[in-house]
PDB file of N, CA and C in Angstrom:
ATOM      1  N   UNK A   1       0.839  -1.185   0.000  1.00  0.00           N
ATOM      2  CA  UNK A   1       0.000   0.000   0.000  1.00  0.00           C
ATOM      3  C   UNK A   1       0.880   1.244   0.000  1.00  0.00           C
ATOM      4  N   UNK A   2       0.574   2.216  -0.855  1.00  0.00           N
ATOM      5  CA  UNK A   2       1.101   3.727  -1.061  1.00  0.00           C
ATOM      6  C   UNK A   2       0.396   4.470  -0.031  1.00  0.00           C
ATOM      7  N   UNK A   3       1.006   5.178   0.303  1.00  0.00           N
ATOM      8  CA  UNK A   3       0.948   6.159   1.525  1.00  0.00           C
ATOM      9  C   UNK A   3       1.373   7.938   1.025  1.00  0.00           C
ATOM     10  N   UNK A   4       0.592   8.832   1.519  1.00  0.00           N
ATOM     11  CA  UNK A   4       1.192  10.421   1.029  1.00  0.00           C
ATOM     12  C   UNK A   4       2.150  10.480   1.822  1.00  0.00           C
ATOM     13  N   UNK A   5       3.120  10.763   1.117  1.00  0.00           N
ATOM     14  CA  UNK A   5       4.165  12.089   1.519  1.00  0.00           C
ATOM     15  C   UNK A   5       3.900  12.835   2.657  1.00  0.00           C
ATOM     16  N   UNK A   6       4.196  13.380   3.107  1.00  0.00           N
ATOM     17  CA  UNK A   6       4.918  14.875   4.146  1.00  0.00           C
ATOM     18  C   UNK A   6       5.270  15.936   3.065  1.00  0.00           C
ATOM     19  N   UNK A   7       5.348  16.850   3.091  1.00  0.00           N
ATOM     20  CA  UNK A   7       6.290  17.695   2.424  1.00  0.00           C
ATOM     21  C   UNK A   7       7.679  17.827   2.943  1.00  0.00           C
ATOM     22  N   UNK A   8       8.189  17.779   3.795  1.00  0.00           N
ATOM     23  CA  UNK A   8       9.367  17.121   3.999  1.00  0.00           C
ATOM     24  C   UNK A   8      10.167  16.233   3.099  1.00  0.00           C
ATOM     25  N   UNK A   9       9.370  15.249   3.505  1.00  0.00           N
ATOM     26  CA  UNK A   9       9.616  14.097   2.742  1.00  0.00           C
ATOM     27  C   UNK A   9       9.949  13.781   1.187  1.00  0.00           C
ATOM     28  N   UNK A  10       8.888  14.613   1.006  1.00  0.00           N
ATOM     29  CA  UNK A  10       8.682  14.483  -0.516  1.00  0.00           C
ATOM     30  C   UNK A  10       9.511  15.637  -1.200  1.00  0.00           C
ATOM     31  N   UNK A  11      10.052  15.909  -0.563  1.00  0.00           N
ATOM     32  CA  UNK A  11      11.358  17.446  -1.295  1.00  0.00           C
ATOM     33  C   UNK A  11      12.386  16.548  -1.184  1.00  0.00           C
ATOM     34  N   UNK A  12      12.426  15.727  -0.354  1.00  0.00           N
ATOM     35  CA  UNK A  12      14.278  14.693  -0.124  1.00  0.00           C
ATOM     36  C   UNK A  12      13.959  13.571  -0.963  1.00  0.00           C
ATOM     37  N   UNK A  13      12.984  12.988  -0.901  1.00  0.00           N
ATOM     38  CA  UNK A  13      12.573  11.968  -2.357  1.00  0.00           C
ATOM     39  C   UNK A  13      12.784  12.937  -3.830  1.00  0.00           C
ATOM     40  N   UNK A  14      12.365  13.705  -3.856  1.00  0.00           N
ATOM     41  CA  UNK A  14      13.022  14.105  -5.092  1.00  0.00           C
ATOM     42  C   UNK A  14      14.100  14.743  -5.467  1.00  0.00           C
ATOM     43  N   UNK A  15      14.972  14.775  -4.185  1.00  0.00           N
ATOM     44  CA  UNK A  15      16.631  15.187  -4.383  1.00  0.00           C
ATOM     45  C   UNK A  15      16.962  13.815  -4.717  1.00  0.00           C
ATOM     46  N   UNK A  16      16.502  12.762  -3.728  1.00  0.00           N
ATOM     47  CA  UNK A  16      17.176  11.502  -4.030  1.00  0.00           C
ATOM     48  C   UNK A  16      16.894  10.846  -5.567  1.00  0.00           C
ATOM     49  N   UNK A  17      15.916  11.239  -6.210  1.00  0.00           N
ATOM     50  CA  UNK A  17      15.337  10.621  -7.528  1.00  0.00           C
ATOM     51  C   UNK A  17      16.067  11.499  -8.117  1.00  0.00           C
ATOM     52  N   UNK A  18      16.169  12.598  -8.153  1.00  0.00           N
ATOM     53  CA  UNK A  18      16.888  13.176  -9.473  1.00  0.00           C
ATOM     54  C   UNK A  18      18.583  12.833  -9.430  1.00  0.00           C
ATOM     55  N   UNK A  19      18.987  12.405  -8.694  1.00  0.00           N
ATOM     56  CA  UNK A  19      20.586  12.060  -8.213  1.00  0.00           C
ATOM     57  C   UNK A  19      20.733  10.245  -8.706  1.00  0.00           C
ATOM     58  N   UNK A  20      19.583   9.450  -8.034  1.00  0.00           N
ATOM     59  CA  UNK A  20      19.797   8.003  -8.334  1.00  0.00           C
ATOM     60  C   UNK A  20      18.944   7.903  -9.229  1.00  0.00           C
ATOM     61  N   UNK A  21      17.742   8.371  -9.899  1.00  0.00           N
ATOM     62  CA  UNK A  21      16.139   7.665 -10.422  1.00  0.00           C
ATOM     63  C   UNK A  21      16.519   6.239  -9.692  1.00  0.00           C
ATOM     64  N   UNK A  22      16.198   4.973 -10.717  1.00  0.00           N
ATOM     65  CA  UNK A  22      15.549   4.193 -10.096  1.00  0.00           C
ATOM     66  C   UNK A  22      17.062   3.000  -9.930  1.00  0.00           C
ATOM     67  N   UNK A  23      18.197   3.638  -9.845  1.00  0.00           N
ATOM     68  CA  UNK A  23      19.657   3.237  -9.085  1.00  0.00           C
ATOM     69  C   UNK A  23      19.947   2.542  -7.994  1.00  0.00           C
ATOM     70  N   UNK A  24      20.128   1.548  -7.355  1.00  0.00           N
ATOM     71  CA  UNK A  24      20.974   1.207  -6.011  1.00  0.00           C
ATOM     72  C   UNK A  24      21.672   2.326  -5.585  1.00  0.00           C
ATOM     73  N   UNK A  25      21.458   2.614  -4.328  1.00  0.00           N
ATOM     74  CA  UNK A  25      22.751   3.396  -3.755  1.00  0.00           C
ATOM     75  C   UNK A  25      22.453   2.949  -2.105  1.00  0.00           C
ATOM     76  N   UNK A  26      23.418   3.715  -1.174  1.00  0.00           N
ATOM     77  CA  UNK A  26      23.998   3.558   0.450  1.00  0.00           C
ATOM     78  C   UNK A  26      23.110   4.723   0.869  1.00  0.00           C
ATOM     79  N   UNK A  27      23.686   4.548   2.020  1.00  0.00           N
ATOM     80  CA  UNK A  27      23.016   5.695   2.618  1.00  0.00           C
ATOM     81  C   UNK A  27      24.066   6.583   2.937  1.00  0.00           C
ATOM     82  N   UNK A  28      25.489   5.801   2.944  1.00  0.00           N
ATOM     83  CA  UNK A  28      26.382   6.757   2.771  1.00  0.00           C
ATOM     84  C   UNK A  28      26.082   8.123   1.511  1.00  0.00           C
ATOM     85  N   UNK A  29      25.998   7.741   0.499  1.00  0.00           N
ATOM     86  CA  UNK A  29      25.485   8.171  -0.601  1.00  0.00           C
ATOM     87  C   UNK A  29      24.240   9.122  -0.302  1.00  0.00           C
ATOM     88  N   UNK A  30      23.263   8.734  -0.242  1.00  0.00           N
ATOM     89  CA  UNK A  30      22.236   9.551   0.159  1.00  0.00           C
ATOM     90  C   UNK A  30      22.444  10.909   1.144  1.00  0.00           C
ATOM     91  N   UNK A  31      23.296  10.562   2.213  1.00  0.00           N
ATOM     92  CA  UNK A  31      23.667  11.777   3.041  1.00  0.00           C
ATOM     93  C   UNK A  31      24.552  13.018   2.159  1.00  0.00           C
ATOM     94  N   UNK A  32      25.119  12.179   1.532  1.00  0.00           N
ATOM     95  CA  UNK A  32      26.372  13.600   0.243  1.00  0.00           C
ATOM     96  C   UNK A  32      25.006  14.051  -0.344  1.00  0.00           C
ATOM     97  N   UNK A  33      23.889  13.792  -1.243  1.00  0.00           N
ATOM     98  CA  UNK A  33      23.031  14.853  -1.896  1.00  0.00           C
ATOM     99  C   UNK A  33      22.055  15.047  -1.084  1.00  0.00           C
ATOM    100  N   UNK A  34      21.697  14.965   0.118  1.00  0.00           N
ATOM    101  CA  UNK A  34      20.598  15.564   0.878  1.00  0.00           C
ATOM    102  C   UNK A  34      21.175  16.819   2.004  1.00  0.00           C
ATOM    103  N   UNK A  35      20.162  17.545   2.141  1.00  0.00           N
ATOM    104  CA  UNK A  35      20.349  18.782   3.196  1.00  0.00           C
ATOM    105  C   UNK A  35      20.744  18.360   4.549  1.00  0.00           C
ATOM    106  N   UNK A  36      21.927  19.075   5.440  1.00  0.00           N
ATOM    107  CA  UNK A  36      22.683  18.507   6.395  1.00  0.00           C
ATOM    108  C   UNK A  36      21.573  18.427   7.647  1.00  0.00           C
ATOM    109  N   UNK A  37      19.929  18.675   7.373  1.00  0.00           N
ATOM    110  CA  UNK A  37      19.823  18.818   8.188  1.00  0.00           C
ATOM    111  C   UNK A  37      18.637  17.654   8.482  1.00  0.00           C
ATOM    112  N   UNK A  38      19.050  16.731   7.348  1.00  0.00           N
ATOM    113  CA  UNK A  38      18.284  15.787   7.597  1.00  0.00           C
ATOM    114  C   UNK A  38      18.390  14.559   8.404  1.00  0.00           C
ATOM    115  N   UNK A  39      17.394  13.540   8.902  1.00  0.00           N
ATOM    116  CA  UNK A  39      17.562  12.764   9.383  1.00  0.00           C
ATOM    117  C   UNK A  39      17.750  11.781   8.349  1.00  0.00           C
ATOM    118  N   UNK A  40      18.439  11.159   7.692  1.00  0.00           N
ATOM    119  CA  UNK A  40      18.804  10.178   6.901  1.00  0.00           C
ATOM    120  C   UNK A  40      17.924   8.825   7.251  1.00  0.00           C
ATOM    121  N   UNK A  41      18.251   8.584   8.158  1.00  0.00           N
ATOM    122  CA  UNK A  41      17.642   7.008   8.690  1.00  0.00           C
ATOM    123  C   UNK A  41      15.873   6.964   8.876  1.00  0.00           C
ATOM    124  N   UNK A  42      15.947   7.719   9.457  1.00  0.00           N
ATOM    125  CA  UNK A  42      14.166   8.082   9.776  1.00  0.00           C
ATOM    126  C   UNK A  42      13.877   8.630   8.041  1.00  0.00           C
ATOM    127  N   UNK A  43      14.273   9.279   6.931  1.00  0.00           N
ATOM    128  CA  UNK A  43      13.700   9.664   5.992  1.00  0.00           C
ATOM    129  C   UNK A  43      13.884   7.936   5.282  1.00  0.00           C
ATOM    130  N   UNK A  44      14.946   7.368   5.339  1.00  0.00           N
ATOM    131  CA  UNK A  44      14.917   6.118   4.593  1.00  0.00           C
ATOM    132  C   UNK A  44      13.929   5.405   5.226  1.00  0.00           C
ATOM    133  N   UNK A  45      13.931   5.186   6.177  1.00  0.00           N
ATOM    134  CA  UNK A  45      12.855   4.220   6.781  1.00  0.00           C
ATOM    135  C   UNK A  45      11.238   4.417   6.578  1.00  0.00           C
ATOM    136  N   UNK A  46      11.063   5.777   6.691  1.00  0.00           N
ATOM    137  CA  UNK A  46      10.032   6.221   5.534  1.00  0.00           C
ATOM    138  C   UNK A  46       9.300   6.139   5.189  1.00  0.00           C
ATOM    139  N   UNK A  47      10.156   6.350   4.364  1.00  0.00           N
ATOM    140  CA  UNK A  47       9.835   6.360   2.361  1.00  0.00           C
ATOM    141  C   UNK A  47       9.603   4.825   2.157  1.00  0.00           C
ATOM    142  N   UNK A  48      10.531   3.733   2.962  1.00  0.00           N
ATOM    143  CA  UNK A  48      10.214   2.369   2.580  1.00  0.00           C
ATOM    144  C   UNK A  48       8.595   1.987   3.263  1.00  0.00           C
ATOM    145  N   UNK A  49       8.763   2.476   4.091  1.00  0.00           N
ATOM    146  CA  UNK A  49       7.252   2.004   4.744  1.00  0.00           C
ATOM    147  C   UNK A  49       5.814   2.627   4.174  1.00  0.00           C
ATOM    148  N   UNK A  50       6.200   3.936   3.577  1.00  0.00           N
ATOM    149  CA  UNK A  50       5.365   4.395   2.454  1.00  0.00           C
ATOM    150  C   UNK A  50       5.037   3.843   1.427  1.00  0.00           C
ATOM    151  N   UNK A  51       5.825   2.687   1.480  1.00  0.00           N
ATOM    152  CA  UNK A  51       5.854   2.165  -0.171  1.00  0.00           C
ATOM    153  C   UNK A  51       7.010   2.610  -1.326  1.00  0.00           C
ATOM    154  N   UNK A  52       7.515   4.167  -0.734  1.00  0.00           N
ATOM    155  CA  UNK A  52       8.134   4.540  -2.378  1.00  0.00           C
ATOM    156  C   UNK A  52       9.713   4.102  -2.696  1.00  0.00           C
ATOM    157  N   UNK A  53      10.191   3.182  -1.566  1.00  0.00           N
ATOM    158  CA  UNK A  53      11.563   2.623  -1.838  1.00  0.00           C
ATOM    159  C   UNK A  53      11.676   1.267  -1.444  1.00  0.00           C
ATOM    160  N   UNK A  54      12.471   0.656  -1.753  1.00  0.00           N
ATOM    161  CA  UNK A  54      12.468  -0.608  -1.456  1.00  0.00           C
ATOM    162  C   UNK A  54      14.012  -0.569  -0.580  1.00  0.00           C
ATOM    163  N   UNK A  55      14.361  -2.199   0.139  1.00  0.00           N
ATOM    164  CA  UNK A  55      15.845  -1.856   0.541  1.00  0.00           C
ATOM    165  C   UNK A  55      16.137  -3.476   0.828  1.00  0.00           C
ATOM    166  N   UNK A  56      17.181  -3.922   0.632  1.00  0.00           N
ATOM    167  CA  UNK A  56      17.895  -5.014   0.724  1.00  0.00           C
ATOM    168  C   UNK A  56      19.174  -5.176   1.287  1.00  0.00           C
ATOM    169  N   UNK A  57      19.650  -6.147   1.828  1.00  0.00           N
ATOM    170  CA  UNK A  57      21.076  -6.089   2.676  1.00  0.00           C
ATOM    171  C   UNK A  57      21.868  -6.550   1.019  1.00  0.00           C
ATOM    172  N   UNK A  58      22.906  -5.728   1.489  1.00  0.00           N
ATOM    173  CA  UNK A  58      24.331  -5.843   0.729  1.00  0.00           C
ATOM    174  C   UNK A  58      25.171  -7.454   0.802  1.00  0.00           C
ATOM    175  N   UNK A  59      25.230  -7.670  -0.444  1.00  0.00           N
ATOM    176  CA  UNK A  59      25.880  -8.981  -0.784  1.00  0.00           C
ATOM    177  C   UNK A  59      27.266  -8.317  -0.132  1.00  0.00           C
ATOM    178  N   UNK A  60      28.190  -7.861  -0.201  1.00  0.00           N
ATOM    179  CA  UNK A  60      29.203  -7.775   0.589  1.00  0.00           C
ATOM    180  C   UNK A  60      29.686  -7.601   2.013  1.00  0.00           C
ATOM    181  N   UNK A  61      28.407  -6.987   2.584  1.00  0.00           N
ATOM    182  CA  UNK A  61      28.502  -6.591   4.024  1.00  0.00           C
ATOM    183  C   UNK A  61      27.107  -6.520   4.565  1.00  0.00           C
ATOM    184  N   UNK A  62      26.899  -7.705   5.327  1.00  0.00           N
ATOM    185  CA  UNK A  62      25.567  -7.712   5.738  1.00  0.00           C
ATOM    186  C   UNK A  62      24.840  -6.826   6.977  1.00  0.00           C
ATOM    187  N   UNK A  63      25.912  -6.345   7.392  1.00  0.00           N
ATOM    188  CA  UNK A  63      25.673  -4.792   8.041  1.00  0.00           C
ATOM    189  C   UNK A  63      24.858  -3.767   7.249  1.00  0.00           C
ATOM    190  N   UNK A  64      25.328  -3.546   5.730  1.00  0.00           N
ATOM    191  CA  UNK A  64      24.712  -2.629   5.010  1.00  0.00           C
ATOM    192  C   UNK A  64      23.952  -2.849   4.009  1.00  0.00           C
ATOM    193  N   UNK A  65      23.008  -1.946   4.111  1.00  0.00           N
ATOM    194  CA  UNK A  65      21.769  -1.718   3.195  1.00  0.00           C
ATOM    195  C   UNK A  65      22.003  -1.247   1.994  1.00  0.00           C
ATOM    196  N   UNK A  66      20.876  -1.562   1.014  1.00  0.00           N
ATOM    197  CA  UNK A  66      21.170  -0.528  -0.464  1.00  0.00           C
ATOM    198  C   UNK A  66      19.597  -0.377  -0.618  1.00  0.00           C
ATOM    199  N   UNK A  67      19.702   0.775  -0.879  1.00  0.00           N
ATOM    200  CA  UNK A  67      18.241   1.835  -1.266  1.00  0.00           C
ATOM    201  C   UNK A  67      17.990   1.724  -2.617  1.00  0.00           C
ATOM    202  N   UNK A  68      16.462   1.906  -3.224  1.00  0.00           N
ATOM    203  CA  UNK A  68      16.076   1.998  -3.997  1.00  0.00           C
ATOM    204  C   UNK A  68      14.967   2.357  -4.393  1.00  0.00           C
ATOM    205  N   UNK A  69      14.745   3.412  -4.543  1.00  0.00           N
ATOM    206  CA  UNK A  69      13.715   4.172  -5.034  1.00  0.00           C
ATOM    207  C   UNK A  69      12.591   3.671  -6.287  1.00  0.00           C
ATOM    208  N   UNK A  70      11.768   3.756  -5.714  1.00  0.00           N
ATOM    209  CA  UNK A  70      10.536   3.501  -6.400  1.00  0.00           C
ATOM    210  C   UNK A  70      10.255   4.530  -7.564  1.00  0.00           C
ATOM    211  N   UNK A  71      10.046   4.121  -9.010  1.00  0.00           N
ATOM    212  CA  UNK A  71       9.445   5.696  -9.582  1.00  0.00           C
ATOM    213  C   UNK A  71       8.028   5.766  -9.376  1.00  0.00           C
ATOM    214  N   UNK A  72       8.207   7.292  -9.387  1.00  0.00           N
ATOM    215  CA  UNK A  72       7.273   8.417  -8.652  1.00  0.00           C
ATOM    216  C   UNK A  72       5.978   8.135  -9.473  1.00  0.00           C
ATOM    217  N   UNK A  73       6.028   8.329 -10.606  1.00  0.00           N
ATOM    218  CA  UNK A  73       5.159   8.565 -11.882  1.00  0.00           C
ATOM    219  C   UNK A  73       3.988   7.225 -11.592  1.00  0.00           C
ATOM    220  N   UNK A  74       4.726   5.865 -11.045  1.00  0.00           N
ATOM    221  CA  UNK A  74       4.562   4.436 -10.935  1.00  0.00           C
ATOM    222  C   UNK A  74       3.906   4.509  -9.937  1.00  0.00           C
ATOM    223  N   UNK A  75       4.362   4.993  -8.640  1.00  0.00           N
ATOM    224  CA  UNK A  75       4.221   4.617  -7.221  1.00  0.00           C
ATOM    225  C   UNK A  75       3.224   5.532  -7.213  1.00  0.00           C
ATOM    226  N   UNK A  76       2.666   6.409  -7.399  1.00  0.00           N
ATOM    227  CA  UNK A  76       1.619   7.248  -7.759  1.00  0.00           C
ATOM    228  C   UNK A  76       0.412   6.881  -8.071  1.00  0.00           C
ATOM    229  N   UNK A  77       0.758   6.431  -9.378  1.00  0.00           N
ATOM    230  CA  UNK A  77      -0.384   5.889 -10.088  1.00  0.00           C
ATOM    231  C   UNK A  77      -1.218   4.967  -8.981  1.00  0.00           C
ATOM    232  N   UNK A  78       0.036   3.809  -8.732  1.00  0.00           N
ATOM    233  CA  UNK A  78      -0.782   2.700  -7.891  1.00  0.00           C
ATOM    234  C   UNK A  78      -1.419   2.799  -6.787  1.00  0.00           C
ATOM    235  N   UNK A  79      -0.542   4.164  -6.431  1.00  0.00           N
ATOM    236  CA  UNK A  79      -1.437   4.757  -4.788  1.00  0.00           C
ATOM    237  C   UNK A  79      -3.174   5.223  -5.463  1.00  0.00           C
ATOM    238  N   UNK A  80      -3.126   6.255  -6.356  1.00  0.00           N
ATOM    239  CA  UNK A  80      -4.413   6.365  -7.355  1.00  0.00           C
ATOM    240  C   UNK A  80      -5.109   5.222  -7.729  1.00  0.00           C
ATOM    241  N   UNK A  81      -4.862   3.790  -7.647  1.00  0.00           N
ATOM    242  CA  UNK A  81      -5.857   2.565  -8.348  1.00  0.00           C
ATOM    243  C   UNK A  81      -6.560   1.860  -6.658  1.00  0.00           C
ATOM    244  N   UNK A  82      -5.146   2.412  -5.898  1.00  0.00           N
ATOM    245  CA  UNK A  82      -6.088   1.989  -4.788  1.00  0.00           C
ATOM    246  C   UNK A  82      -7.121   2.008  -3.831  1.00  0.00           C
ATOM    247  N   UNK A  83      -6.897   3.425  -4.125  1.00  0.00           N
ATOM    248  CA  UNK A  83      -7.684   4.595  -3.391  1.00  0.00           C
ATOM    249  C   UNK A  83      -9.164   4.438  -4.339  1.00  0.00           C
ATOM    250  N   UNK A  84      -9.112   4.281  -5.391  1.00  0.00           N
ATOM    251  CA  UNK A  84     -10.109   4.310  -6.338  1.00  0.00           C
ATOM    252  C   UNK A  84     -10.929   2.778  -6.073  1.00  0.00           C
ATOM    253  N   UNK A  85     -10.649   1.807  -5.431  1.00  0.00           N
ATOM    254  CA  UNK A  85     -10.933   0.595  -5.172  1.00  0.00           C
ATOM    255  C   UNK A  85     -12.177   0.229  -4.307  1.00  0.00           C
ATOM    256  N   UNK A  86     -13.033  -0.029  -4.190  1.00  0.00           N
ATOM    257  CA  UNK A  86     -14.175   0.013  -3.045  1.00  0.00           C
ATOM    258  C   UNK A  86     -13.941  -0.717  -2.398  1.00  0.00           C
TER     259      UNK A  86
END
């Protein structure tokens, strides 16, 4: 299930989409193009529970995660078919 945004939220989802679109990346990564004044972990955690990213442990280090963003255009729509659903 798709979930709305914050406006918060949804200004750092689209720093992160225009930097990765629909890319693997860290969260190391994510912290270099987002505003210093974000919470990184709480915005990743999220956005996944919103629906608009997905996340998987790292084949090299099972400590770390890799992010992945959902497209918008997509994750949208489907939030729109559901809502429309009786």
């Amino acid at each position: 299930m798709i979930k709305h945004l914050p406006e918060w939220m949804m200004k750092r989802y689209a720093i992160l989409w225009n930097k990765f679109k629909s890319k693997e990346f860290t969260k190391e990564q994510a912290v270099k193009v987002l505003p210093k004044d974000s919470s990184i972990a709480v915005l990743l955690s999220e956005l996944r529970k919103a629906g608009w990213m997905e996340i998987k442990i790292s084949q090299e280090n099972a400590k770390k995660m890799i992010y992945k963003l959902k497209d918008p255009t997509k994750t949208f729509m489907k939030g729109l078919n559901e809502m429309a659903k009786p």
